[in-house]
Structures are given as structure tokens and as C-alpha cells.
C-alpha atoms as a PDB file:
ATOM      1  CA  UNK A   1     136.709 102.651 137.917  1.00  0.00           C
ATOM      2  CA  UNK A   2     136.983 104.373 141.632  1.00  0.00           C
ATOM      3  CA  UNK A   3     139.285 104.096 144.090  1.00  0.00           C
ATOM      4  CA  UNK A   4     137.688 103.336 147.559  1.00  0.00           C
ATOM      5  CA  UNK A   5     139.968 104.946 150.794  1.00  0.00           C
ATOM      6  CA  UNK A   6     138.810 102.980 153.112  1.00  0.00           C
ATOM      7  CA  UNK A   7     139.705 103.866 157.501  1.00  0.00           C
ATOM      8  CA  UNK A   8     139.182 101.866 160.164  1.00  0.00           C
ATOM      9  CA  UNK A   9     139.570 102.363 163.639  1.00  0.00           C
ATOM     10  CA  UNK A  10     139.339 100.587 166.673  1.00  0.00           C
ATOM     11  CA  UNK A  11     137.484 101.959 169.580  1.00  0.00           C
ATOM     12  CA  UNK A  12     136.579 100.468 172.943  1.00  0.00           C
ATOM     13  CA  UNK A  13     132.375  99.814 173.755  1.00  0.00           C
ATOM     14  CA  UNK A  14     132.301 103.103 175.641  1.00  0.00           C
ATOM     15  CA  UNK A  15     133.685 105.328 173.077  1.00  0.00           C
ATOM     16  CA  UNK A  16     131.422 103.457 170.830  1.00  0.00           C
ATOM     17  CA  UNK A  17     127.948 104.148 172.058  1.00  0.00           C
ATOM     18  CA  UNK A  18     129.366 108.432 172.638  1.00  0.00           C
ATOM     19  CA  UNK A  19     130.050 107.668 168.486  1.00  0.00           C
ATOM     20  CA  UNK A  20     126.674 106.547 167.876  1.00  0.00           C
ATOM     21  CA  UNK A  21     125.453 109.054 169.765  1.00  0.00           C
ATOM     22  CA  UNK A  22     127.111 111.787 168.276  1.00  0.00           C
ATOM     23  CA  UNK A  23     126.047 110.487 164.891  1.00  0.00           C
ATOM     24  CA  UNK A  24     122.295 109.765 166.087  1.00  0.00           C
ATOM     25  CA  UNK A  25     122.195 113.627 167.221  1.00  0.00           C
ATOM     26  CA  UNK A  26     123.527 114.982 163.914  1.00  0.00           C
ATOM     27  CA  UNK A  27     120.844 113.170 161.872  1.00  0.00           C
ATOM     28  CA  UNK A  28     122.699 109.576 161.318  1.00  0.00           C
ATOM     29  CA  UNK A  29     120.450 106.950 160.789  1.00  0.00           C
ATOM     30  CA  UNK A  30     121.162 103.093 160.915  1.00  0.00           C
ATOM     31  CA  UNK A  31     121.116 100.999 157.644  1.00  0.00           C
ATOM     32  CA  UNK A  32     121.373  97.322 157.154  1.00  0.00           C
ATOM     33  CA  UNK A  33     122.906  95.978 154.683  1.00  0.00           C
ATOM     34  CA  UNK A  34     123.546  92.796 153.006  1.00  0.00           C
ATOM     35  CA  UNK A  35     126.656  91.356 151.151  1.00  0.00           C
ATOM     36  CA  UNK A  36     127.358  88.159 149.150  1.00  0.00           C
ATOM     37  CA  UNK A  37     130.903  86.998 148.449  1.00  0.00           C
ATOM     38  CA  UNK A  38     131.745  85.329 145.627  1.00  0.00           C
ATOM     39  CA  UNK A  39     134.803  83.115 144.432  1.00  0.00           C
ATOM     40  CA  UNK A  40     135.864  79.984 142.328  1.00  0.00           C
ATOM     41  CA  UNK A  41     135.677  76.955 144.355  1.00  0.00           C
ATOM     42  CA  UNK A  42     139.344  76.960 144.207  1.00  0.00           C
ATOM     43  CA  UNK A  43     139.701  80.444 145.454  1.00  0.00           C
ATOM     44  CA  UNK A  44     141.646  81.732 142.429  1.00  0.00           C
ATOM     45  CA  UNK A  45     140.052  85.474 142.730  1.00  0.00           C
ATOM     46  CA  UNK A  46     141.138  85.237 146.461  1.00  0.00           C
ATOM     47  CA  UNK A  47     144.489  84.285 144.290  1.00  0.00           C
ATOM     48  CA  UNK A  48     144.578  87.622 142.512  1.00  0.00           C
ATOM     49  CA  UNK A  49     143.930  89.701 145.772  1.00  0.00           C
ATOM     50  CA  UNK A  50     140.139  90.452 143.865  1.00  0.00           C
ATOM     51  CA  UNK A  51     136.683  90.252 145.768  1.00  0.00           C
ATOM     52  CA  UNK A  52     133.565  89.953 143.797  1.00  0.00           C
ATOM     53  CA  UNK A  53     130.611  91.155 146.186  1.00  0.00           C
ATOM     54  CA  UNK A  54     127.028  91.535 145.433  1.00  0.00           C
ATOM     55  CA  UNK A  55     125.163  94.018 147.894  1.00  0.00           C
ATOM     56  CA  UNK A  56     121.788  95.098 149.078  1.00  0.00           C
ATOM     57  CA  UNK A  57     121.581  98.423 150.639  1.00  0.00           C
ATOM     58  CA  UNK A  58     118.398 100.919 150.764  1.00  0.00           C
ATOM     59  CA  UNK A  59     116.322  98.529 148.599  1.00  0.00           C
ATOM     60  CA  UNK A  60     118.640  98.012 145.934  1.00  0.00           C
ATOM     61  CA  UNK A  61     121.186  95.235 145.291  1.00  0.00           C
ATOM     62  CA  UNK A  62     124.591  96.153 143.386  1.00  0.00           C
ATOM     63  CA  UNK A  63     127.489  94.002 142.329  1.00  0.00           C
ATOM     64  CA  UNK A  64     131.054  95.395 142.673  1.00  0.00           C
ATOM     65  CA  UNK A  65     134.808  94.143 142.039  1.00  0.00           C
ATOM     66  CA  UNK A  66     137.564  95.422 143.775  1.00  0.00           C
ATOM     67  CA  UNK A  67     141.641  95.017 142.977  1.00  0.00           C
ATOM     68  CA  UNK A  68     144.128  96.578 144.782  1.00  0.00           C
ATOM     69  CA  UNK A  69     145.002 100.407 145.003  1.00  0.00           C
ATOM     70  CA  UNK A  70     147.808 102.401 145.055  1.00  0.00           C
ATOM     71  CA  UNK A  71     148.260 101.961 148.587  1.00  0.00           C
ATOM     72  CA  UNK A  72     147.471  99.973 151.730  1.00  0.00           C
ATOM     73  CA  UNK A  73     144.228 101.610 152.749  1.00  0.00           C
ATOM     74  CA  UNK A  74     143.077 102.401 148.760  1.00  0.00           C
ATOM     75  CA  UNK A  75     141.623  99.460 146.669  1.00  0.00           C
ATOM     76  CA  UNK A  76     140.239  99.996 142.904  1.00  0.00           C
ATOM     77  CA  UNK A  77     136.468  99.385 142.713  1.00  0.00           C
ATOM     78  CA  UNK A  78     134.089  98.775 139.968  1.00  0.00           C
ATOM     79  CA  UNK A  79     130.188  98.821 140.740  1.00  0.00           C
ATOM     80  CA  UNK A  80     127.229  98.129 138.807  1.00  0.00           C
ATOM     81  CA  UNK A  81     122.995  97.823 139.391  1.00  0.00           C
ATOM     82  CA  UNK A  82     121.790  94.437 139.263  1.00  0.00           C
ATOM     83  CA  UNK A  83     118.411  94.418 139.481  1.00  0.00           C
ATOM     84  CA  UNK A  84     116.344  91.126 140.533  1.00  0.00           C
ATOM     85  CA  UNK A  85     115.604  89.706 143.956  1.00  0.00           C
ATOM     86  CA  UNK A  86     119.137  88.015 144.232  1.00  0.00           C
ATOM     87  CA  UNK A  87     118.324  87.603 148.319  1.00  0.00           C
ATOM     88  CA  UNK A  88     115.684  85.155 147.612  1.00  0.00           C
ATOM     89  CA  UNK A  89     116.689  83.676 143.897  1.00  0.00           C
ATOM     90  CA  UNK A  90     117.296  79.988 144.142  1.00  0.00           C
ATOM     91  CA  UNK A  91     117.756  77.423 146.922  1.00  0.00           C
ATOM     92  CA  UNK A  92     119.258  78.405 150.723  1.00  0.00           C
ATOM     93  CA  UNK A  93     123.125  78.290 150.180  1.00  0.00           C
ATOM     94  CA  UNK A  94     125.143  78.453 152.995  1.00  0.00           C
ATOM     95  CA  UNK A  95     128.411  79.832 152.919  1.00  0.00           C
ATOM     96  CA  UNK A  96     131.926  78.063 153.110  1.00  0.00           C
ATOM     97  CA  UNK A  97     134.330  80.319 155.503  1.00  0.00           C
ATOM     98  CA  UNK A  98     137.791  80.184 154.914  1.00  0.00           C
ATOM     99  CA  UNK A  99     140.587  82.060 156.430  1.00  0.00           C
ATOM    100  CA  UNK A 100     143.228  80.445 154.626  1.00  0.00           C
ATOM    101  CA  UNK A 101     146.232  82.908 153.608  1.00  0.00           C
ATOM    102  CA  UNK A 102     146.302  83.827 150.246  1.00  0.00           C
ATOM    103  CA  UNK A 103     149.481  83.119 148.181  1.00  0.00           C
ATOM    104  CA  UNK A 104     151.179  86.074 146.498  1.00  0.00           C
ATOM    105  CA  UNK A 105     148.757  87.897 143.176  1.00  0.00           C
ATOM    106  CA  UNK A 106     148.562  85.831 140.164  1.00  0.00           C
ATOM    107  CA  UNK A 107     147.413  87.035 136.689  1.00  0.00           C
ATOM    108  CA  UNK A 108     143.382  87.530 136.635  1.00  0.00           C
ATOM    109  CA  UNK A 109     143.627  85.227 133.038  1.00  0.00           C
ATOM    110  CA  UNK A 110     143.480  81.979 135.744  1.00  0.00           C
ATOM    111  CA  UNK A 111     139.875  82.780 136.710  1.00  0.00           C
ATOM    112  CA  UNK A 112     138.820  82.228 132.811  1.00  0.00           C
ATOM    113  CA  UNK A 113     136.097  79.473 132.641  1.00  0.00           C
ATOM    114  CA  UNK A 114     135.897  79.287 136.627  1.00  0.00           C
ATOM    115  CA  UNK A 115     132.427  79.494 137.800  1.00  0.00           C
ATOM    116  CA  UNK A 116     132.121  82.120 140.583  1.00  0.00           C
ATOM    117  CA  UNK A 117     129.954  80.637 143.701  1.00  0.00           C
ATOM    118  CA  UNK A 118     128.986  82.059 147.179  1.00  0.00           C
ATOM    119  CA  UNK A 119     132.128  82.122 149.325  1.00  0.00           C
ATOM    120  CA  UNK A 120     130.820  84.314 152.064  1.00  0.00           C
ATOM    121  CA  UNK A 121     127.713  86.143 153.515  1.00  0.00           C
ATOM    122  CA  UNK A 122     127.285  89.348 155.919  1.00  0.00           C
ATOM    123  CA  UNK A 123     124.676  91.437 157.099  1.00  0.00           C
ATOM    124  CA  UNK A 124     125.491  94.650 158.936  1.00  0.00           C
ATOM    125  CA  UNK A 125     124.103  97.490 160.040  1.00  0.00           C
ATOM    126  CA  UNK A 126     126.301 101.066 159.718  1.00  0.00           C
ATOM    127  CA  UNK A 127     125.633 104.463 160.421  1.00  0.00           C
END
């Protein structure tokens, strides 16, 4: 297992684009990438403060879980290769949103014979 520091800033639309720029000039390129949330239908690994993502980036789709860290911008991550064509696999789902607050972490053992389903979908493109 890793542990993922993670830093984000916010910067106004002008100081943006001079980013971007900066980045494009030093050899950045853009990449899209796609992400898959999953959870129980009752939201338990929500619960647990866990996310359960499944990823396509440069070609290839990975599936990673992450827990909490040691601190507030730190969060324990385990990733793995899963190989397939898990954009196109099965019917059109389409996400259910929520931005309900999550109650204080309960033990993992709760999620045992849960069935994890899409909870949430993103594509975005980083430098």
C-alpha cells in the first residue's frame, strides 16, 4: 500500500491559463481520463471514509481503494491492473449523485456481502 499526498489549490481563470501555459511550454501535455465510483447501495464504504474507483488513463483501466492517511491531505491507496474494456462492458448505467454527509468511520467488516455498484462517474482532463 501507498500513501497518496494529495494538494490542491485554488486559482482564479487568469492565473489558470499562465499555469497551463507554463506547463504547455515545459513539455506538459493534456490527458483525459476516466473514473468510475463505486459503493453499496447503502453507502456503507462512504460509511468507512473508503472510495473504490476504477480508472482509465493512457489506454489502460486500473482499480484502486483508498482509506484514510495519517493526515488531512494523505490518504492510503491500493491500486491494481484490470484489464478488459470496463468503459463499454454491459448496459449504459447512469450514476446516482449524492452529497449526503457521511456519519463518523465504521468498521470495514459492514461492507461483507454488499454488492459494490456505480455510485459516481467523471471524466477529466489534467496536465
Amino acid at each position: 500500500m501507498t500513501t497518496e499526498t494529495e494538494l490542491k489549490f485554488a486559482v482564479d481563470v487568469g492565473a489558470a491559463v499562465a499555469l497551463e501555459s507554463a506547463l504547455r511550454k515545459r513539455g506538459a501535455t493534456l490527458r483525459t481520463i476516466r473514473s468510475r465510483y463505486f459503493d453499496t447501495e447503502d453507502a456503507r464504504l462512504a460509511e468507512a471514509h473508503l472510495s473504490l474507483r476504477l480508472r482509465k488513463a493512457g489506454g489502460v483501466w486500473e482499480q484502486t481503494l483508498k482509506a484514510p492517511g495519517p493526515s488531512a491531505i494523505e490518504r492510503e491507496e491500493e491500486s491494481v491492473p484490470r484489464p478488459g474494456k470496463w468503459g463499454t462492458a454491459g448496459r449504459k448505467w447512469i450514476p446516482r449523485c449524492t452529497r449526503r454527509r457521511v456519519p463518523a468511520k465504521r468498521s470495514t467488516q459492514r461492507c461483507a456481502g454488499r454488492s459494490a455498484r456505480p455510485a459516481r462517474c467523471c471524466r477529466s482532463t489534467r496536465a
